[in-house]
Protein backbone atom coordinates (compact mmCIF):
# COMPACT_ATOMS: atom_id res chain seq x y z
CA UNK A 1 3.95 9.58 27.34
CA UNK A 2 3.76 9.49 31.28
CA UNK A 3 6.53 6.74 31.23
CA UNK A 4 8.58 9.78 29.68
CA UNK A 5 7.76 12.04 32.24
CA UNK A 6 8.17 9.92 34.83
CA UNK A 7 11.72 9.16 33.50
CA UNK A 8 12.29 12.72 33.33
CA UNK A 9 10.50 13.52 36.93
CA UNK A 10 13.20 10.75 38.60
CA UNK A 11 16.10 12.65 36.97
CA UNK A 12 14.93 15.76 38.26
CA UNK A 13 14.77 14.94 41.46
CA UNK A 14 17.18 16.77 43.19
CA UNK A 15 17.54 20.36 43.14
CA UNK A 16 21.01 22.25 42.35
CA UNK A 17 21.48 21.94 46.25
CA UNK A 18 21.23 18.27 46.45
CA UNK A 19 18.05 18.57 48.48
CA UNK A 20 15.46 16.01 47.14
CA UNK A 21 12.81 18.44 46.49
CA UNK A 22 10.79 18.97 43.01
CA UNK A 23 12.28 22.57 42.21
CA UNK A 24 10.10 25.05 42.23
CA UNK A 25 7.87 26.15 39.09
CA UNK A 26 9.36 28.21 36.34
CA UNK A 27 7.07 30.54 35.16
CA UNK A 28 6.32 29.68 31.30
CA UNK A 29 7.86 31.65 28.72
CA UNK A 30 6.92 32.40 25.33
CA UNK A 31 9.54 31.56 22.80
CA UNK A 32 11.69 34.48 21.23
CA UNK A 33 11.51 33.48 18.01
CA UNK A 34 9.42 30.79 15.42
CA UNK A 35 10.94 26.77 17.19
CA UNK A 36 12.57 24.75 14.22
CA UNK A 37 14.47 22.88 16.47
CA UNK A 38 14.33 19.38 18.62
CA UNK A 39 16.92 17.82 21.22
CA UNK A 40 18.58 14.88 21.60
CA UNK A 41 19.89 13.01 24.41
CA UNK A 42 23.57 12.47 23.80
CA UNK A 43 26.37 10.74 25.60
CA UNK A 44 24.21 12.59 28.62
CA UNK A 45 24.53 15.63 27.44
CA UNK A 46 21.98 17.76 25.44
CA UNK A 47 23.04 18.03 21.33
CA UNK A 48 21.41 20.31 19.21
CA UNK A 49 19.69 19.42 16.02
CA UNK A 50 18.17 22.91 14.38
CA UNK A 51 18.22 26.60 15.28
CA UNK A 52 17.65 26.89 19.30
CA UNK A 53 18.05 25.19 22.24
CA UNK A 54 15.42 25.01 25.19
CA UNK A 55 16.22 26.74 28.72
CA UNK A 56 17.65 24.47 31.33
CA UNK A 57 14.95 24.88 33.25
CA UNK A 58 12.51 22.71 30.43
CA UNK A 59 13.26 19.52 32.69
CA UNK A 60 12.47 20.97 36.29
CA UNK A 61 9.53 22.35 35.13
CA UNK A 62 8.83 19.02 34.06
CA UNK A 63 9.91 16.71 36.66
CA UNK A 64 7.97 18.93 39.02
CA UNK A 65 4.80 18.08 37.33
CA UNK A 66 3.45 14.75 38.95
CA UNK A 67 1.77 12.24 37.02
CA UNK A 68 -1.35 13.19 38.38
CA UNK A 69 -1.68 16.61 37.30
CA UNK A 70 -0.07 15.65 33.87
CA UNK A 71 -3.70 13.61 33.39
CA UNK A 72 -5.43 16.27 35.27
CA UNK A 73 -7.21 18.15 32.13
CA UNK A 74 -7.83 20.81 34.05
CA UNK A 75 -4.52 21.45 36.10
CA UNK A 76 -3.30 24.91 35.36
CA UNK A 77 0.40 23.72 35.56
CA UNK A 78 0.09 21.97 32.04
CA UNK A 79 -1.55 22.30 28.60
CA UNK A 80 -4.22 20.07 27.96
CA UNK A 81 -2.45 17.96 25.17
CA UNK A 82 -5.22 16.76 22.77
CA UNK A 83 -4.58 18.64 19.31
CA UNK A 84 -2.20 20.78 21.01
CA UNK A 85 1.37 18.69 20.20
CA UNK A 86 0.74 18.71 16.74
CA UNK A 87 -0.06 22.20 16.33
CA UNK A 88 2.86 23.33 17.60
CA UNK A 89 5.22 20.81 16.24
CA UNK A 90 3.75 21.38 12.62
CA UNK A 91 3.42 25.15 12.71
CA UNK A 92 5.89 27.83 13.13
CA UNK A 93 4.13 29.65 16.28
CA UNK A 94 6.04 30.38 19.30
CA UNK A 95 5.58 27.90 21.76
CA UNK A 96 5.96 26.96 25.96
CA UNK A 97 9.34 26.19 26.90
CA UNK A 98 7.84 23.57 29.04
CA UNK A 99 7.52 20.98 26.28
CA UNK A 100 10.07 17.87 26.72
CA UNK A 101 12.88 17.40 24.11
CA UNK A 102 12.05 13.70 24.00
CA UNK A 103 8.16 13.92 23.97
CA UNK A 104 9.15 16.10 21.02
CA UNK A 105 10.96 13.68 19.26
CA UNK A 106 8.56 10.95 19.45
CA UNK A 107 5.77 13.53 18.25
CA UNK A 108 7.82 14.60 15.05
CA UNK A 109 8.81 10.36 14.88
CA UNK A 110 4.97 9.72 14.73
CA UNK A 111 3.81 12.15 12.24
CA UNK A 112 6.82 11.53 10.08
CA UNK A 113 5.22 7.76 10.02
CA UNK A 114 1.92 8.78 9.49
CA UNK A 115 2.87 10.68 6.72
CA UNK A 116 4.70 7.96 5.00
CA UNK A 117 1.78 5.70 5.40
CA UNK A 118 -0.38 8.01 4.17
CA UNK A 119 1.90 8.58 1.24
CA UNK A 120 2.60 4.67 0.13
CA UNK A 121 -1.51 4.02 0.35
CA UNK A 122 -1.89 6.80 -1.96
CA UNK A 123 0.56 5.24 -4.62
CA UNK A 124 -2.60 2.73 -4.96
CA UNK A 125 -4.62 3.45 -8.20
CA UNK A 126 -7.89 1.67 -8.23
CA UNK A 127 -9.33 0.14 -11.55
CA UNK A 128 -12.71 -0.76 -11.06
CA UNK A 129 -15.08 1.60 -8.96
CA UNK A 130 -17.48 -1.08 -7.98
CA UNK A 131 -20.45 0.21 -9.87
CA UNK A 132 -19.51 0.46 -13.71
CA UNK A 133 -17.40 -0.34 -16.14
CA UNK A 134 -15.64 3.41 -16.73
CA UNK A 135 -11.69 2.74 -17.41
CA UNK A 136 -12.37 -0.69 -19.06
CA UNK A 137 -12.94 -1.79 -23.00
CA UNK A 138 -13.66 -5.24 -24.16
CA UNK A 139 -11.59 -5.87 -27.55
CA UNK A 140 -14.85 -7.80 -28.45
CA UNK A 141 -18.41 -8.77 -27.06
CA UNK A 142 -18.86 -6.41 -24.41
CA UNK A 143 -21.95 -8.08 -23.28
CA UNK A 144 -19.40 -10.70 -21.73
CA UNK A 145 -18.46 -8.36 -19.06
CA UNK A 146 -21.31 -6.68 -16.52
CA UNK A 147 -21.11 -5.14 -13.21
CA UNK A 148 -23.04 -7.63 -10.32
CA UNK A 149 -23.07 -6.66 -6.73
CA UNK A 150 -19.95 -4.27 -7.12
CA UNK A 151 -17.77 -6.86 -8.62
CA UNK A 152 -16.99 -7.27 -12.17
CA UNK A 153 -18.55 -10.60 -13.73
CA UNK A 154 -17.11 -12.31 -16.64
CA UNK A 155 -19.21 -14.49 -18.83
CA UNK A 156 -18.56 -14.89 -22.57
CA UNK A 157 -21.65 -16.10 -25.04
CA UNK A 158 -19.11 -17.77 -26.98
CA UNK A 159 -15.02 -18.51 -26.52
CA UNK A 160 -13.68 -15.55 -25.70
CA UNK A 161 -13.34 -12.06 -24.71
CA UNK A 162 -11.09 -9.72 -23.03
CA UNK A 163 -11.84 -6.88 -20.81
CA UNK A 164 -9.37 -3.87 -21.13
CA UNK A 165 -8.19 -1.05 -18.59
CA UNK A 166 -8.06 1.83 -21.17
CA UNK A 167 -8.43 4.60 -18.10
CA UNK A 168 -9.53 8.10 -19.71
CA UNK A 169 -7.94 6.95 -23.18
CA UNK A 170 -10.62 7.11 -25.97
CA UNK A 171 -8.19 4.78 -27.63
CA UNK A 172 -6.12 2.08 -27.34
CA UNK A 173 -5.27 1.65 -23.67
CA UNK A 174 -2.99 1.78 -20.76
CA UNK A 175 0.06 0.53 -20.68
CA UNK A 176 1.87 -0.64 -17.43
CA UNK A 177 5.60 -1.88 -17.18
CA UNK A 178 6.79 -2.59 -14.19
CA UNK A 179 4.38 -2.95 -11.41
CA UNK A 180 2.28 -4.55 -8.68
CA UNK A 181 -1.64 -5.84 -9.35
CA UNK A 182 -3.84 -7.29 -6.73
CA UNK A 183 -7.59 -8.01 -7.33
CA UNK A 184 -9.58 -10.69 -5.81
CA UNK A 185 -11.48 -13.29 -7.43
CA UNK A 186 -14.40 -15.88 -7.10
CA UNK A 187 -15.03 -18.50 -9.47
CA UNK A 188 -18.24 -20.65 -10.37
CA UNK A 189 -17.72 -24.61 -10.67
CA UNK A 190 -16.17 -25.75 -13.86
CA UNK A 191 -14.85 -21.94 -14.63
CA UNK A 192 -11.80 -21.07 -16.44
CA UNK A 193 -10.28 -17.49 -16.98
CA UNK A 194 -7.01 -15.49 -16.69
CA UNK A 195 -5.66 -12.29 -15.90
CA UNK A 196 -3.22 -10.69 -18.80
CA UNK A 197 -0.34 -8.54 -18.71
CA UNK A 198 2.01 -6.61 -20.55
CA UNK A 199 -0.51 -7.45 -23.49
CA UNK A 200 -2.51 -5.97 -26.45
CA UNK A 201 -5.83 -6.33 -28.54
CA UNK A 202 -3.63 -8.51 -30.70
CA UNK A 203 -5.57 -12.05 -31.01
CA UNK A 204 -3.99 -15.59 -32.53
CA UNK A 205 -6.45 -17.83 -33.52
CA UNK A 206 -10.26 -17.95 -34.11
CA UNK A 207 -11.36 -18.05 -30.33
CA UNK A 208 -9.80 -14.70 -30.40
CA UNK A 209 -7.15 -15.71 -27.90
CA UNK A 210 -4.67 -12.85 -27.17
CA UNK A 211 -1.26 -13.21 -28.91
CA UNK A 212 1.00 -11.38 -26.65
CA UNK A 213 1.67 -11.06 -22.56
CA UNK A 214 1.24 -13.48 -20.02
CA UNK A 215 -1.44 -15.20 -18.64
CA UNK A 216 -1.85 -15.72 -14.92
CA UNK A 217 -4.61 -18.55 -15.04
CA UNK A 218 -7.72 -19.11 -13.32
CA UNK A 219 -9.44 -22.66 -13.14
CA UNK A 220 -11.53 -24.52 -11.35
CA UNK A 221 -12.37 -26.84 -14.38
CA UNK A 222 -10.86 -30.53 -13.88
CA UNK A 223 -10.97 -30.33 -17.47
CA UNK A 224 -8.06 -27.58 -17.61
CA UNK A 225 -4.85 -29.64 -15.77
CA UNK A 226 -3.20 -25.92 -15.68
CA UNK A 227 -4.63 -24.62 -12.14
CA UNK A 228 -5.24 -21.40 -10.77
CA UNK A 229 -1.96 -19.29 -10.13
CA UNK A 230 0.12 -20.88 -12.92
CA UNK A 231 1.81 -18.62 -15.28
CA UNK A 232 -0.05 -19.67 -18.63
CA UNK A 233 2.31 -22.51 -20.57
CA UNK A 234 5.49 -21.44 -18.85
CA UNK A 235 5.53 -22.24 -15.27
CA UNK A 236 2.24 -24.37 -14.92
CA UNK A 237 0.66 -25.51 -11.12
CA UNK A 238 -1.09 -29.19 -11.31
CA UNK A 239 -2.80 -28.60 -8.34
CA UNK A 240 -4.60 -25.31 -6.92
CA UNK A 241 -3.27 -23.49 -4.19
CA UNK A 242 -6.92 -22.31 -3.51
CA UNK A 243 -10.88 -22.94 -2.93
CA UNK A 244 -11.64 -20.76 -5.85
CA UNK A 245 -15.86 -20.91 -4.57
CA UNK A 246 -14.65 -18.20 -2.36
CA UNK A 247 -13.08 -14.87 -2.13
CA UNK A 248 -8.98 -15.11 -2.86
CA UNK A 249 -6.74 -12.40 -3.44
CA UNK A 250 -4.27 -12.49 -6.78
CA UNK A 251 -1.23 -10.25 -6.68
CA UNK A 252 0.87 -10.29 -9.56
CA UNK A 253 4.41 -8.51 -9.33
CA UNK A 254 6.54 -7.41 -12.53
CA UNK A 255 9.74 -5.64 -11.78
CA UNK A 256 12.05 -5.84 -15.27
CA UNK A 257 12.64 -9.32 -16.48
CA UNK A 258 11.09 -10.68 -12.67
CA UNK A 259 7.12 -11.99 -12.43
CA UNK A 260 5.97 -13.55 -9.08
CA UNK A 261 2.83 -14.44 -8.10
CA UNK A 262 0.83 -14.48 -4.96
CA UNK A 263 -2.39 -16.73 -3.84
CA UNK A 264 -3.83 -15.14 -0.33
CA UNK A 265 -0.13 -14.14 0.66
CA UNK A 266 1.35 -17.24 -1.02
CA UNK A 267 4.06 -17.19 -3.44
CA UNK A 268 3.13 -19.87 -5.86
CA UNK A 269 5.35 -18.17 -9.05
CA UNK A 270 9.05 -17.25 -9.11
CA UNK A 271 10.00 -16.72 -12.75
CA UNK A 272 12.69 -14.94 -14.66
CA UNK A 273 12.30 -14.04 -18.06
CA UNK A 274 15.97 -15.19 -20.02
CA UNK A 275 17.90 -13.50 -22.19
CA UNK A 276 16.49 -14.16 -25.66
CA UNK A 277 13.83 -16.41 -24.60
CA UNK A 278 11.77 -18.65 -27.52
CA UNK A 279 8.42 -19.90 -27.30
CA UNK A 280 6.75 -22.31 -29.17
CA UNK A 281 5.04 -20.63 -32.70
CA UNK A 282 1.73 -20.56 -31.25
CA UNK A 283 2.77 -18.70 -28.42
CA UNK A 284 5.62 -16.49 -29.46
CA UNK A 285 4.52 -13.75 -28.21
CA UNK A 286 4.52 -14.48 -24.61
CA UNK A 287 7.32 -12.47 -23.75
CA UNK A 288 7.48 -9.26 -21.65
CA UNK A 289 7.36 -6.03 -23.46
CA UNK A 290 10.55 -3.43 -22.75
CA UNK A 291 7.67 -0.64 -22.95
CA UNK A 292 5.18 -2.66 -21.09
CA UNK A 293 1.52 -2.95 -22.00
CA UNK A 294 -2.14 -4.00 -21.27
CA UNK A 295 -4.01 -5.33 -18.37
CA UNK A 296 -7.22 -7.84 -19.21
CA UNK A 297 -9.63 -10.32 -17.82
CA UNK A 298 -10.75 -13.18 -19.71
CA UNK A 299 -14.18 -14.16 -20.23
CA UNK A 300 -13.06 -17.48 -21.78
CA UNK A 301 -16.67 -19.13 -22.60
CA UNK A 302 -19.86 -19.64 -22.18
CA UNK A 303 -19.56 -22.25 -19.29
CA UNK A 304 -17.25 -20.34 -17.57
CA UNK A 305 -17.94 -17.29 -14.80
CA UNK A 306 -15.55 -15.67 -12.34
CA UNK A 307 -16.11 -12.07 -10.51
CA UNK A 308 -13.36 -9.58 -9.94
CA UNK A 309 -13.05 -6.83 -7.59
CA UNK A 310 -10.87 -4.84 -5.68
CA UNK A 311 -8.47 -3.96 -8.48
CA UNK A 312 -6.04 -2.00 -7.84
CA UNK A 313 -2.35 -1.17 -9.33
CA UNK A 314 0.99 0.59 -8.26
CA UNK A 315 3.70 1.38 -10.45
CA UNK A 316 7.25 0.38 -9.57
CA UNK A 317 10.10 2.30 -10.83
């Protein structure tokens, strides 16, 4: 902010006489009317954007003001700034002519950003609360599935279950199309699991294996040659992009037709769903569903355990 007035303070300089001399101090003035307005420097000249333009003498005033007594909190010949600027920038009260156009500008600029930050955190919906399972529903042995040390821990007693995010549905669950999904993930030695999407309670075979959706795997098992980050039995990693023994982020992405996948930041997916696509009869049902559908864990069995938490979703258009 001083680097602005100081710009402004060399400008001013000279009086309308040529004499370099600060001008003297114009008396503040209350505003006639509520300020919608803000100015922009132009070509060198001063172009309105809103309602009403500030006196002439707004840059003097300024530029008389040394650096010094802009810090000074108690110099009479300026406001004290802290939770001043926004108050008058946000609210419709008259306010000192003395306030710089520019400083203005960057002001509005600011809380214009802030706002938008604010805005895109608050697209986040988390999915797990860290101390219960509320919003989730296994389709079968719910004892696979507790809450340890604020993380969700999957362990099936025999092969395997799926936890559910059902939200405040008493039934079925929720269904998600097109969106993003982060959670992060630790895995015991010799684990295997997966996170589904776009999938329902619908199982294919006696181990209760879920027919439809995609799987985005997780294995530390040298048993299981499909590693962590592969998308189940259509685009398959032989080698793990991670140390799953410790804390690693998973963030899927479905936008129409599009999945990617991300391990700590790195894309280790890139697929596109074709036209018409055929899978093999035991799998024929992982395909993407127009209307979207269910997110689950796997507990996959009884030598396997991997914890989940920070969950979280946002919807895409």
């Amino acid at each position: 902010m001083f680097a602005i007035v100081q710009s402004l303070q060399k400008s001013g300089q000279s009086n309308d006489n040529g004499n370099k001399h600060p001008s003297p101090a114009v008396p503040m003035k209350k505003a006639q009317a509520p300020q919608a307005a803000c100015t922009a420097l132009h070509h060198g000249r001063k172009t309105m954007i809103g309602t009403a333009a500030r006196p002439a003498t707004t840059l003097k005033r300024i530029s008389a003001l040394s650096p010094k007594a802009l810090s000074s909190r108690s110099s009479p010949s300026w406001p004290k700034l802290s939770g001043w600027l926004p108050s008058f920038i946000l609210s419709n009260s008259a306010t000192p002519a003395t306030v710089p156009p520019m400083l203005k500008t960057l002001v509005l600029l600011g809380t214009f950003a802030l706002t938008a930050a604010t805005a895109m955190a608050q697209d986040w919906e988390p999915l797990f609360n860290g101390k219960d399972l509320s919003g989730w529903k296994a389709n079968t042995m719910p004892e696979a599935f507790t809450v340890v040390d604020g993380t969700i821990r999957a362990h099936a007693p025999a092969e395997s279950a799926h936890l559910f995010y059902v939200g405040d549905q008493k039934e079925g669950f929720v269904s998600f199309k097109n969106f993003i999904l982060e959670a992060t993930v630790r895995s015991e030695p010799e684990a295997n699991s997966g996170i589904f999407i776009h999938t329902d309670m619908s199982t294919r075979d006696k181990a209760l294996h879920l027919a439809k959706g995609y799987e985005i795997q997780l294995n530390s098992s040298e048993k299981e040659k499909r590693k962590t980050g592969s998308l189940y039995a259509i685009v398959d990693l032989d080698k793990s992009p991670v140390d799953e023994s410790k804390w690693f982020q998973v963030r899927i992405t479905v936008q129409d037709k599009h999945i990617t996948v991300h391990l700590n930041d790195q894309k280790v997916v890139d697929y596109t769903e074709e036209k018409d696509a055929k899978r093999p009869p035991e799998r024929a049902g992982r395909l993407l569903n127009e209307n979207g559908g269910a997110i689950a864990l796997q507990a996959h069995d009884p030598k396997s355990t991997l914890y989940f938490k920070d969950i979280r979703i946002k919807r895409l258009p």
